[in-house]
Protein backbone atom coordinates (compact mmCIF):
# COMPACT_ATOMS: atom_id res chain seq x y z
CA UNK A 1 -14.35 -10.61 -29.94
CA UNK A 2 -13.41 -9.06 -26.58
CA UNK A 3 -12.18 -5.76 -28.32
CA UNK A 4 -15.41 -5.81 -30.21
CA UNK A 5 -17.70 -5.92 -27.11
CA UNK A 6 -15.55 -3.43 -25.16
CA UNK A 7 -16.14 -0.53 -28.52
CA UNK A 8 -19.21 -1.48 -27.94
CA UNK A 9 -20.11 -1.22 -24.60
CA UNK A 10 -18.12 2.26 -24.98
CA UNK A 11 -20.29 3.31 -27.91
CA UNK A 12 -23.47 2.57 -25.53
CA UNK A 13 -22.06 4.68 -22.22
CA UNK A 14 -20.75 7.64 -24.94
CA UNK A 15 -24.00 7.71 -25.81
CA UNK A 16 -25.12 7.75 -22.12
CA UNK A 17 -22.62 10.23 -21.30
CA UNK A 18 -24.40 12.37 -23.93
CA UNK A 19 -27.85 12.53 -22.27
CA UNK A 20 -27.18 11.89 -18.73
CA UNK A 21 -24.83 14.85 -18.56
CA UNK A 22 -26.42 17.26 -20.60
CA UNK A 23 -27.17 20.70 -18.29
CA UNK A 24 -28.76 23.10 -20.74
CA UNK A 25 -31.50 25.31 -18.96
CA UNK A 26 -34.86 24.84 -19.25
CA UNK A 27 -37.70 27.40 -18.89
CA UNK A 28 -39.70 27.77 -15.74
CA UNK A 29 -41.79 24.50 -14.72
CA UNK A 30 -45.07 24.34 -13.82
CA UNK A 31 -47.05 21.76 -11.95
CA UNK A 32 -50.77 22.15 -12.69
CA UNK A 33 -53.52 20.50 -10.20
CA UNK A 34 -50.81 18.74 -8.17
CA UNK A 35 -51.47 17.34 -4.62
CA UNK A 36 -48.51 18.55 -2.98
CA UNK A 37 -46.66 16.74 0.10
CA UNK A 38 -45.14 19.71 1.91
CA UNK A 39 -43.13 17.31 4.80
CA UNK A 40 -43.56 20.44 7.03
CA UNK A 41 -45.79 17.86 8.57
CA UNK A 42 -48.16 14.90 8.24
CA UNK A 43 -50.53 16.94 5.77
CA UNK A 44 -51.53 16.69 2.10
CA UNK A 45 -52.62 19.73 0.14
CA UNK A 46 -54.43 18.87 -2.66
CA UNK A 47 -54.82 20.65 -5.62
CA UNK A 48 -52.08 23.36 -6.13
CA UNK A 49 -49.61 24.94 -8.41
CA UNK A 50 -46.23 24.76 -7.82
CA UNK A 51 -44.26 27.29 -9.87
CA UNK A 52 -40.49 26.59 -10.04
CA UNK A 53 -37.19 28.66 -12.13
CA UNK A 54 -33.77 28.79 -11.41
CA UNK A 55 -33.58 25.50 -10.11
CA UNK A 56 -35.82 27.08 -6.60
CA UNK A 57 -39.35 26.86 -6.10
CA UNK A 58 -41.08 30.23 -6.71
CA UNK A 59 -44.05 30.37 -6.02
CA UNK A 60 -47.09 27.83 -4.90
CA UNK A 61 -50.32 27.87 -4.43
CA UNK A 62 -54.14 27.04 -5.00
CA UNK A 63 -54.71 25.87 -8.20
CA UNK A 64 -56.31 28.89 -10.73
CA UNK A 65 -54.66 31.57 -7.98
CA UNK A 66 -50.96 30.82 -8.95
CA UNK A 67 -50.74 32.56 -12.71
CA UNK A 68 -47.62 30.39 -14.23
CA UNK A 69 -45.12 32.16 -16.63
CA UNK A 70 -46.18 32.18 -20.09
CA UNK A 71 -43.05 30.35 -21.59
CA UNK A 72 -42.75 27.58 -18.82
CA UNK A 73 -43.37 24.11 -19.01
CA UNK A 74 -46.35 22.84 -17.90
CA UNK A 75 -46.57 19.37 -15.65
CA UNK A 76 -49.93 17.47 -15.57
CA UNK A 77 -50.30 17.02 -11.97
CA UNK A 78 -54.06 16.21 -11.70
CA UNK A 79 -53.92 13.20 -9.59
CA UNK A 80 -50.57 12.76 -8.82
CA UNK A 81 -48.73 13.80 -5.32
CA UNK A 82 -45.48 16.13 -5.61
CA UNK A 83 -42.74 15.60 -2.58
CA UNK A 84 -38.97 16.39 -1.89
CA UNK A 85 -36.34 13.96 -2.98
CA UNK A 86 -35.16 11.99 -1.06
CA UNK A 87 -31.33 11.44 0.90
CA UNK A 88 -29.21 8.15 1.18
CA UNK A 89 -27.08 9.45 3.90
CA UNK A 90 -25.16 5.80 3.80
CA UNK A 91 -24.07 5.85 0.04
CA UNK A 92 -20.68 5.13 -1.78
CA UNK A 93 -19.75 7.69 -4.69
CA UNK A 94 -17.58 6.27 -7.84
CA UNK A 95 -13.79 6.21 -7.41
CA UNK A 96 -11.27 7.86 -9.38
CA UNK A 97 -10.32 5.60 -12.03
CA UNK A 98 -14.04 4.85 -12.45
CA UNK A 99 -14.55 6.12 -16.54
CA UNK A 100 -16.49 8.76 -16.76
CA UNK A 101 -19.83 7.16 -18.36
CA UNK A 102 -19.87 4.60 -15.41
CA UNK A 103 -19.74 7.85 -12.89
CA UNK A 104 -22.57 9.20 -15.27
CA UNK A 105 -24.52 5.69 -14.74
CA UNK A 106 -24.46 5.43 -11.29
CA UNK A 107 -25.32 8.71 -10.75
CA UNK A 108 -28.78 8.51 -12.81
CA UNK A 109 -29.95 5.43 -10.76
CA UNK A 110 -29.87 7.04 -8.03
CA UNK A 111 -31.65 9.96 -9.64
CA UNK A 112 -34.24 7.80 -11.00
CA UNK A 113 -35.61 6.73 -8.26
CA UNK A 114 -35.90 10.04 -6.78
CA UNK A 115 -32.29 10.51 -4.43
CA UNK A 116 -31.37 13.70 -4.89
CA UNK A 117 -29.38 13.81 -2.00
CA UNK A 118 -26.21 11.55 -1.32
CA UNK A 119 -23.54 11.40 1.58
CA UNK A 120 -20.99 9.56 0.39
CA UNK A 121 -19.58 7.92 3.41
CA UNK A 122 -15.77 6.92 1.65
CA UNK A 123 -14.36 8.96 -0.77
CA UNK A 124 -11.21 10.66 -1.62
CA UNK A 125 -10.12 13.77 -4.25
CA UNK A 126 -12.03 13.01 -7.40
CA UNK A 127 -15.76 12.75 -5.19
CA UNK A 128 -14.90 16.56 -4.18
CA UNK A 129 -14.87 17.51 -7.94
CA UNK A 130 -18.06 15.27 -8.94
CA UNK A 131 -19.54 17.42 -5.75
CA UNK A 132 -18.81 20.14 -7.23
CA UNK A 133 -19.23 19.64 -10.61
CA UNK A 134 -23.02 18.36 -9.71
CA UNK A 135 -23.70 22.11 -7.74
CA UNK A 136 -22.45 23.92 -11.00
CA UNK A 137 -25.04 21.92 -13.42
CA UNK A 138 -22.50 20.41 -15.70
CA UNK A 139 -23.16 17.07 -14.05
CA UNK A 140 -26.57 15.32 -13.64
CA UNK A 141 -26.73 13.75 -9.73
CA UNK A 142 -27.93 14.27 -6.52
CA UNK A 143 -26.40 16.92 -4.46
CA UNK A 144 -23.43 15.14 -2.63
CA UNK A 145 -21.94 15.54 1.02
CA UNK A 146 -18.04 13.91 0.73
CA UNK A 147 -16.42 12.06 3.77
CA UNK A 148 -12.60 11.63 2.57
CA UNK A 149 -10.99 8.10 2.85
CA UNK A 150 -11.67 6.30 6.20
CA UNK A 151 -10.13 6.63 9.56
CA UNK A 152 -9.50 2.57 10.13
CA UNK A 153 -7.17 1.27 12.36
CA UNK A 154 -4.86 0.02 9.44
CA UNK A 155 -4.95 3.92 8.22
CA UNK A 156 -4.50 6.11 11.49
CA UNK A 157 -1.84 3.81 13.69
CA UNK A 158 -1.44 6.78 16.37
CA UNK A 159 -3.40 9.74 17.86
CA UNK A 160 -0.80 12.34 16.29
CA UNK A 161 -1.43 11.09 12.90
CA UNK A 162 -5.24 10.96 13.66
CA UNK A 163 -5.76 14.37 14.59
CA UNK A 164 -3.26 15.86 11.53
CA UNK A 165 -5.67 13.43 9.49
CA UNK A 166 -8.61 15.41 10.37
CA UNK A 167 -6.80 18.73 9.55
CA UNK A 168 -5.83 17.74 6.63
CA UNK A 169 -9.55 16.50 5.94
CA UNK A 170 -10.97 19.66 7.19
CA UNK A 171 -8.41 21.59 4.54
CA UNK A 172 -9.32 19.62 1.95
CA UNK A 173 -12.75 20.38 1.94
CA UNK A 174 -14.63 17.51 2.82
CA UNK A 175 -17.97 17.59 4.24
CA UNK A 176 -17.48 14.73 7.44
CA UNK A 177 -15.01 12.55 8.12
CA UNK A 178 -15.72 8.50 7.78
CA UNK A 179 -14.85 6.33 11.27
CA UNK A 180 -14.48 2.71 10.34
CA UNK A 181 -13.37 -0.37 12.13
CA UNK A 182 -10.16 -0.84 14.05
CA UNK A 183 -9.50 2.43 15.37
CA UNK A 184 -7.91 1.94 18.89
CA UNK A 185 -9.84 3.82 21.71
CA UNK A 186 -7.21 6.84 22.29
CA UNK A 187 -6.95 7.23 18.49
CA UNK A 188 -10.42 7.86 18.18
CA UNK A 189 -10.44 9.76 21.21
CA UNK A 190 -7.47 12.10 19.51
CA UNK A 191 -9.34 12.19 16.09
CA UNK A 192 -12.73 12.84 18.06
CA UNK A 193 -11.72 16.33 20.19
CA UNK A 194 -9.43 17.06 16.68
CA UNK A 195 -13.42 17.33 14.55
CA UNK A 196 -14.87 18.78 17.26
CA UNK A 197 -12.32 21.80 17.78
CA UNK A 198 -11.75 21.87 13.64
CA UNK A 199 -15.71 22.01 13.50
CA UNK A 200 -16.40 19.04 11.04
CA UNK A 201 -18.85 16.15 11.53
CA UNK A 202 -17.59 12.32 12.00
CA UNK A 203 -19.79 9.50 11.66
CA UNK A 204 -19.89 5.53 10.12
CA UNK A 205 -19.17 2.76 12.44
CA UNK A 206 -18.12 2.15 16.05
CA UNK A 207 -14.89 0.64 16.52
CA UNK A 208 -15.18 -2.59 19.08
CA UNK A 209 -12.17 -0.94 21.03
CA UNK A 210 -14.23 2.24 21.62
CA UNK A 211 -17.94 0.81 22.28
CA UNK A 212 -21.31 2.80 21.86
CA UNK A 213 -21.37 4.46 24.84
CA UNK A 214 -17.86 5.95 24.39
CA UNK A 215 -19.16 6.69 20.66
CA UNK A 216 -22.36 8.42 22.03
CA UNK A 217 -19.76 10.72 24.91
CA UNK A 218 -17.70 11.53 22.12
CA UNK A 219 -20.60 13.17 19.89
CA UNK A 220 -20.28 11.04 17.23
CA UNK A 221 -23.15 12.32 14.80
CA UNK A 222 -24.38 9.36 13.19
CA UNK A 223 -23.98 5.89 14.23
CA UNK A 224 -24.88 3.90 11.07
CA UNK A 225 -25.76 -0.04 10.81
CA UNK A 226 -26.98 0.52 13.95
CA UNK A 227 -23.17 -0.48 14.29
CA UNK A 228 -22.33 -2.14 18.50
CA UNK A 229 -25.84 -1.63 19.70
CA UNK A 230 -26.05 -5.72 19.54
CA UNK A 231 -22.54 -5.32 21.75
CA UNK A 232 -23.94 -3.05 24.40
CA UNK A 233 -26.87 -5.52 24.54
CA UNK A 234 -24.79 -8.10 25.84
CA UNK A 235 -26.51 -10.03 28.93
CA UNK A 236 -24.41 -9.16 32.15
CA UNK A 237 -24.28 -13.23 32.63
CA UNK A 238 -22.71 -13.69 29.02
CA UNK A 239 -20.59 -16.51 28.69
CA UNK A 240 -18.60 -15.01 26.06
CA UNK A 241 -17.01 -12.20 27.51
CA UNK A 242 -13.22 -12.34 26.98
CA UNK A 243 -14.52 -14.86 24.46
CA UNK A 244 -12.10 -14.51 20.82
CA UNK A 245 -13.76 -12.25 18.11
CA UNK A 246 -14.93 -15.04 15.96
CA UNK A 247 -16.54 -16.85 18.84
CA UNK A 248 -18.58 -13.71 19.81
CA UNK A 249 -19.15 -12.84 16.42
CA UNK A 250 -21.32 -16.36 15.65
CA UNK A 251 -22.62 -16.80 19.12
CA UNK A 252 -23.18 -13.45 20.83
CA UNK A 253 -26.96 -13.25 19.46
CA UNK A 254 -27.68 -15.60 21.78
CA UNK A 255 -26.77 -13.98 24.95
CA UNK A 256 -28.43 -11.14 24.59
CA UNK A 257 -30.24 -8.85 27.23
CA UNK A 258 -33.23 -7.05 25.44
CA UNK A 259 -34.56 -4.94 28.19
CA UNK A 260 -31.12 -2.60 27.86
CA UNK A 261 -32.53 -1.35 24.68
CA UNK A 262 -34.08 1.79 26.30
CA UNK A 263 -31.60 2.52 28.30
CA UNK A 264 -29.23 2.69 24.78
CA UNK A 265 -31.81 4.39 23.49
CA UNK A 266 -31.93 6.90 26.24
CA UNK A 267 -28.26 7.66 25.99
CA UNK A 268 -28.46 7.57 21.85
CA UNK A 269 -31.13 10.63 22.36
CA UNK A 270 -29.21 12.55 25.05
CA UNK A 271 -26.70 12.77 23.06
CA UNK A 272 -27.58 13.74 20.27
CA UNK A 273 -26.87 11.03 17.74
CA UNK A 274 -28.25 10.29 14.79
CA UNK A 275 -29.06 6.60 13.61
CA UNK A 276 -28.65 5.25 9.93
CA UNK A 277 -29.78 1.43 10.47
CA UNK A 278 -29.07 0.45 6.53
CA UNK A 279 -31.34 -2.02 7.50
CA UNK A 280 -31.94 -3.90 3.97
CA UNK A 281 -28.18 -4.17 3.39
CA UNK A 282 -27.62 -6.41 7.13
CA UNK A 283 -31.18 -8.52 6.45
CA UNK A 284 -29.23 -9.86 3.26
CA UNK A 285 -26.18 -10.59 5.20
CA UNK A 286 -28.08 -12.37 8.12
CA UNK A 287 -30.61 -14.18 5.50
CA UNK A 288 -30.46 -17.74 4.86
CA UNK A 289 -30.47 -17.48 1.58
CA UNK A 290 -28.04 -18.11 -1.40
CA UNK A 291 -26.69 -15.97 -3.41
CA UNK A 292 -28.40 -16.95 -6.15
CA UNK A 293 -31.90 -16.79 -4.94
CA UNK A 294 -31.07 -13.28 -3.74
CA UNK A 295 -30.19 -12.68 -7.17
CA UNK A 296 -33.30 -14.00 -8.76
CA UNK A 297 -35.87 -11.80 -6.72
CA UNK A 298 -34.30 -8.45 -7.91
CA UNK A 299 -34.43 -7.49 -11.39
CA UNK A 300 -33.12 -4.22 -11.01
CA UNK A 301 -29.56 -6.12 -10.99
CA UNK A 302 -30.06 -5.59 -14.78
CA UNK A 303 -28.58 -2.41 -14.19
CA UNK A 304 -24.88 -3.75 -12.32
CA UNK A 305 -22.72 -5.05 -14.61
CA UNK A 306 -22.75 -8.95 -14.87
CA UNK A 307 -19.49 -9.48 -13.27
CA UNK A 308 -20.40 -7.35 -10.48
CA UNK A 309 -23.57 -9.80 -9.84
CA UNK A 310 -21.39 -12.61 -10.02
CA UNK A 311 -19.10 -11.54 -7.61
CA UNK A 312 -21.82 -10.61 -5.09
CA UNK A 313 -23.28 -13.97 -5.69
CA UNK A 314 -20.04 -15.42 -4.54
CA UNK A 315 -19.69 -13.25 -1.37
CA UNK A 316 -22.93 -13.90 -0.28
CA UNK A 317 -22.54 -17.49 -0.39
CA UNK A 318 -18.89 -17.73 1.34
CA UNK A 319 -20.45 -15.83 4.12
CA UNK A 320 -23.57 -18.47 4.29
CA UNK A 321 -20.56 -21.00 4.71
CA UNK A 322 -19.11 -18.89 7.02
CA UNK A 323 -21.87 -18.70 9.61
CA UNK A 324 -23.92 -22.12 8.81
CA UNK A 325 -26.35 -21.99 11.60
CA UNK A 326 -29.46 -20.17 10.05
CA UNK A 327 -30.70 -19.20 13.53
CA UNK A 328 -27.88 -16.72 14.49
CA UNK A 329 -29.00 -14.78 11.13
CA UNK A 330 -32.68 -15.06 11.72
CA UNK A 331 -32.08 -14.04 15.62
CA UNK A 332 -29.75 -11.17 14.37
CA UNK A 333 -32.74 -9.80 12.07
CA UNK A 334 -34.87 -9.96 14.90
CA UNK A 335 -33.14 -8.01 17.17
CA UNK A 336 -31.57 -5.50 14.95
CA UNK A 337 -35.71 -4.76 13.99
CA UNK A 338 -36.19 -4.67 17.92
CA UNK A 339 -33.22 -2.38 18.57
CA UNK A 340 -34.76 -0.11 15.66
CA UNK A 341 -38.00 0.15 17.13
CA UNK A 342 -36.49 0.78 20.31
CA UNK A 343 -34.38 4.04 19.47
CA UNK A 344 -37.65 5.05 17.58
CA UNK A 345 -39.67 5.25 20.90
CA UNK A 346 -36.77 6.31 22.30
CA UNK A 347 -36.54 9.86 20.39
CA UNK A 348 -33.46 9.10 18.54
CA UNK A 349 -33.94 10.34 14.99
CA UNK A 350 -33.61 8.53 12.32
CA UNK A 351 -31.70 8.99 8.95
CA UNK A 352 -32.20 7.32 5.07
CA UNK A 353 -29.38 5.51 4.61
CA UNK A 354 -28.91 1.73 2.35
CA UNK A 355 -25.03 1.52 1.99
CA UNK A 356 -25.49 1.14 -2.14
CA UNK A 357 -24.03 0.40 -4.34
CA UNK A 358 -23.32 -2.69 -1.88
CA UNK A 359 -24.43 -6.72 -2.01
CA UNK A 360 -27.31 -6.70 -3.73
CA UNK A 361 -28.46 -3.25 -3.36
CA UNK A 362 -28.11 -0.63 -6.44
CA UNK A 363 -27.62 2.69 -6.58
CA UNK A 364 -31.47 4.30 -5.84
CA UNK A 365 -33.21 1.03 -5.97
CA UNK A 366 -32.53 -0.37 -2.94
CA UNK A 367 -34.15 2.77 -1.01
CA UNK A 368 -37.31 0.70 -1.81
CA UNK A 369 -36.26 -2.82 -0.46
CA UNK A 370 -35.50 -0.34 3.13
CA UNK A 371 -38.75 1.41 3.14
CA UNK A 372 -40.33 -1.89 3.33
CA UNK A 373 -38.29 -2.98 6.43
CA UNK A 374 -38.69 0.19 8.34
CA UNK A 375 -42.58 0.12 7.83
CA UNK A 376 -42.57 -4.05 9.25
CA UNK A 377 -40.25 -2.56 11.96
CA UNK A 378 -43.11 -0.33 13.01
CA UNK A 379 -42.40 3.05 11.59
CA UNK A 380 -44.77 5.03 9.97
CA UNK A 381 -45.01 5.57 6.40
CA UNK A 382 -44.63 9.76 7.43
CA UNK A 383 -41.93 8.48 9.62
CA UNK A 384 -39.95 6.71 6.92
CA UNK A 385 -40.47 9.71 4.68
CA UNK A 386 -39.53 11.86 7.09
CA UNK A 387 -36.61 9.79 7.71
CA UNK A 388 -35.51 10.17 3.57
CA UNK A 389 -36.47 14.18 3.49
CA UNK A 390 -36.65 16.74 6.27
CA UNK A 391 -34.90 14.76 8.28
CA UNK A 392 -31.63 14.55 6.10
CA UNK A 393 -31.89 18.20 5.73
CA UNK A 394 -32.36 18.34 9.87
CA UNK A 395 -29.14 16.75 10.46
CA UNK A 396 -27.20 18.71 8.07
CA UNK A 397 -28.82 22.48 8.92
CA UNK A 398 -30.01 22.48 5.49
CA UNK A 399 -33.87 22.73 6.77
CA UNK A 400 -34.40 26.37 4.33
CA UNK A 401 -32.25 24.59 1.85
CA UNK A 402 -33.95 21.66 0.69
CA UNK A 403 -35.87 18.34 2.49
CA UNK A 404 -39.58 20.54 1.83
CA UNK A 405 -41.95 21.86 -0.78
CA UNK A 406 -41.62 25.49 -0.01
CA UNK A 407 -41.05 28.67 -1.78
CA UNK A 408 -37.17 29.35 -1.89
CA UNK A 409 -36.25 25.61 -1.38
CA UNK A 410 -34.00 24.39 -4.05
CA UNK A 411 -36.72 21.97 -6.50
CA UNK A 412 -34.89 18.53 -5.74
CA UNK A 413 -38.57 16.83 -6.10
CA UNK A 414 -40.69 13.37 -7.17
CA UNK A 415 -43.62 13.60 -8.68
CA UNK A 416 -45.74 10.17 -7.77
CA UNK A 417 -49.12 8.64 -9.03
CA UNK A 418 -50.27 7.93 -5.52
CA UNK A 419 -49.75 8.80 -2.01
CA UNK A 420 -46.97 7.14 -0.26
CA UNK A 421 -48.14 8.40 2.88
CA UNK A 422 -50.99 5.47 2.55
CA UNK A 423 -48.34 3.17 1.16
CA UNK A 424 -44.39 3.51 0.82
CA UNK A 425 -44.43 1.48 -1.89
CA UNK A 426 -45.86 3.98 -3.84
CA UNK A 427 -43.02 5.93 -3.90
CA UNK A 428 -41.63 3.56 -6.67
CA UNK A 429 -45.01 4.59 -8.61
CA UNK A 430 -43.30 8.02 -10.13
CA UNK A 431 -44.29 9.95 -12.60
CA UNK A 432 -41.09 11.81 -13.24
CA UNK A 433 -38.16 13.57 -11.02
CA UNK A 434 -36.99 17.28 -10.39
CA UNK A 435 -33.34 17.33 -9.68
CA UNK A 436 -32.41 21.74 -9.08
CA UNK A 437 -35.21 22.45 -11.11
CA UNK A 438 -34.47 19.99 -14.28
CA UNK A 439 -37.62 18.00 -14.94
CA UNK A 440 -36.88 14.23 -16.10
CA UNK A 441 -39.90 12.54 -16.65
CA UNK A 442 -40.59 9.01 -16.54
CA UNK A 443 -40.21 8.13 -19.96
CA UNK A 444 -37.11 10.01 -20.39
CA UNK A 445 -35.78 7.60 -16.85
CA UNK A 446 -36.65 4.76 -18.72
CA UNK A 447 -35.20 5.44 -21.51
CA UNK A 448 -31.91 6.50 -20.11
CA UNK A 449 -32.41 3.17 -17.87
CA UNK A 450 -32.90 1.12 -20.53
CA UNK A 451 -29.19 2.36 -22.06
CA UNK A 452 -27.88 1.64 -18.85
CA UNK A 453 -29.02 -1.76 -18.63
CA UNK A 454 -27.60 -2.79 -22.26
CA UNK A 455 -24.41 -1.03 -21.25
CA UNK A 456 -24.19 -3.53 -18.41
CA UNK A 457 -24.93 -6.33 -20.27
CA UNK A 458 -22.30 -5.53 -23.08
């Protein structure tokens, strides 16, 4: 019976692997009538045609001015509201003994729900050639940025082998380099001045040994998780100082000083740093919650396989064992929100970023559970688009390349049936997605999403 359900679960990803990675050429597309959402700035322009071939935008304009091509294919887009694609600049990419079809899978989620751009903050050899296999068109995915495998403290034991680490990194062709946990503070130090002479981005975590502010000196590019702000909170009369890691770790919330957030904030904006809060992903740490009733309120876990779910179910409730006292979570979520709105008034800008596929969040559909959180942490629904499009192509001097509806921008788009400028929740309302000028629309997602889903269940 096993050997049964495994041909067929390979039967249903072959036949995934057939649509999702066809790359035959299509004629010029043409959206007719469509309100377009330039992200040039808070504007809508209603009623235009947007002409698109060779994977670029060619031409737009007011609707009955723009003549299309007479062989393209015309989009309905009376109505609707046409805006980039958006980034998850906090994403993990398939590994390389992941089967093909699976890469295929988790690929299309995230292009269903409109992520057309992904930095892939681990990776190793195999996520250069899906990178580059995506750019040539003989792979359907968002355009990928590729940090190699992590700098951790259990990987890079001394500053030598940090800085030939980053060399090697920086041969190799990767687009950043990862920081994770553990690194002691001249390690990072060596690897830091190593990126900066070889000219290639680091970003990810803060190592406790190092701190924020060292982080922020060191031109770190991206602090994601909003990762030792809650340290550099701590109140100058804190108990817990010299305290053992898992003592601070349940009770430092509470000895907290709040009014240092603008002063972080400050030195987050001087220097340049860019945040990626992943906020979503840490609320379903923090929540008290089980597993299981996490599990219940999202059906896109249809689209995981089961023993995936299961095993996230499991995590989530040894770490509710873990940390029983509901109030540290609660307090957590209230001050990571508070820290967020903090660097927000404070100038620091703000990247896209959900950490999927992670606990609970899948590939593309968790951007939505995060837009939600950023809005009741008081940004904007501009700001959190923003945040997802020109932003993303801000931080990585792509700003003529993609991140706005433009002529000569490369057509990475989402068609929507309302404005998510009024509501980010209407982002999930799509009528179809442009990834380099291939038009998917939303009964073709569906369809493909559908095959997914009985692939996981198989």
């Amino acid at each position: 019976m096993r050997e049964c359900r495994g041909v067929v679960a390979a039967l249903l990803w072959a036949s995934l692997l057939g649509l999702a990675g066809q790359a035959a050429a299509q004629p010029a597309v043409v959206f007719e009538e469509v309100n377009v959402i330039p992200m040039d700035r808070e504007r809508v322009v209603e009623r235009q045609t947007v002409v698109v071939r060779d994977g670029r935008i060619a031409e737009i304009g007011p609707a009955g001015k723009v003549k299309p091509p007479q062989e393209a294919l015309r989009v309905a887009g009376r109505g609707k509201y046409l805006m980039p694609g958006f980034g998850e600049m906090h994403g993990h990419l398939p590994g390389p003994n992941a089967p093909p079809p699976v890469v295929e899978s988790i690929l299309f989620l995230f292009v269903a729900n409109g992520v057309t751009t992904v930095r892939g903050m681990l990776g190793g050899a195999s996520n250069l050639q899906m990178r580059d296999r995506i750019a040539a068109g003989s792979l359907l995915g968002p355009a990928l940025f590729v940090a190699g495998p992590a700098f951790s403290g259990a990987a890079v034991t001394s500053a030598e082998a940090g800085a030939r680490m980053v060399r090697e990194q920086k041969a190799a062709g990767y687009d950043l380099l990862k920081i994770q946990e553990g690194l002691r503070r001249d390690v990072y130090d060596a690897v830091a001045a190593s990126a900066l002479e070889a000219g290639i981005r680091f970003g990810g975590h803060v190592p406790n040994d190092v701190g924020l502010h060292r982080a922020l000196e060191a031109r770190q590019s991206s602090i994601d998780h909003l990762d030792n702000f809650v340290d550099a909170l701590e109140a100058d009369s804190s108990p817990l100082r010299g305290a053992d890691p898992a003592t601070r770790a349940q009770q430092l919330i509470f000895h907290i000083d709040e009014g240092k957030i603008p002063a972080l904030a400050a030195a987050a904006s001087k220097a340049g740093a860019w945040v990626v809060p992943t906020m979503a992903l840490w609320e379903v740490f923090s929540a008290d919650q089980t597993g299981e009733s996490l599990a219940a309120g999202r059906p896109e876990l249809r689209y995981m396989p089961a023993q995936t779910v299961a095993q996230w179910v499991k995590q989530k409730n040894a770490m509710r064992e873990k940390n029983p006292d509901p109030k540290a979570g609660a307090r957590l979520i209230e001050v990571r929100r508070k820290i967020l709105r903090g660097v927000r008034d404070g100038g620091v800008k703000i990247m896209f970023g959900t950490d999927a596929p992670q606990l609970f969040s899948v590939p593309g559909f968790s951007i939505h559970h995060e837009m939600q959180i950023l809005v009741a942490c008081g940004l904007t629904p501009w700001e959190v688009m923003a945040a997802g499009t020109r932003n993303v192509a801000e931080y990585l001097g792509a700003e003529k390349e993609f991140g706005s509806v433009a002529p000569g921008r490369r057509a990475d788009l989402v068609l929507l049936d309302a404005n998510p400028l009024e509501n980010v929740s209407h982002f999930a309302r799509r009528a179809g997605v442009m990834v380099r000028g291939r038009w998917l629309p939303e009964r073709e997602i569906q369809k493909r999403l559908e095959q997914i889903a009985e692939a996981a269940r198989s």
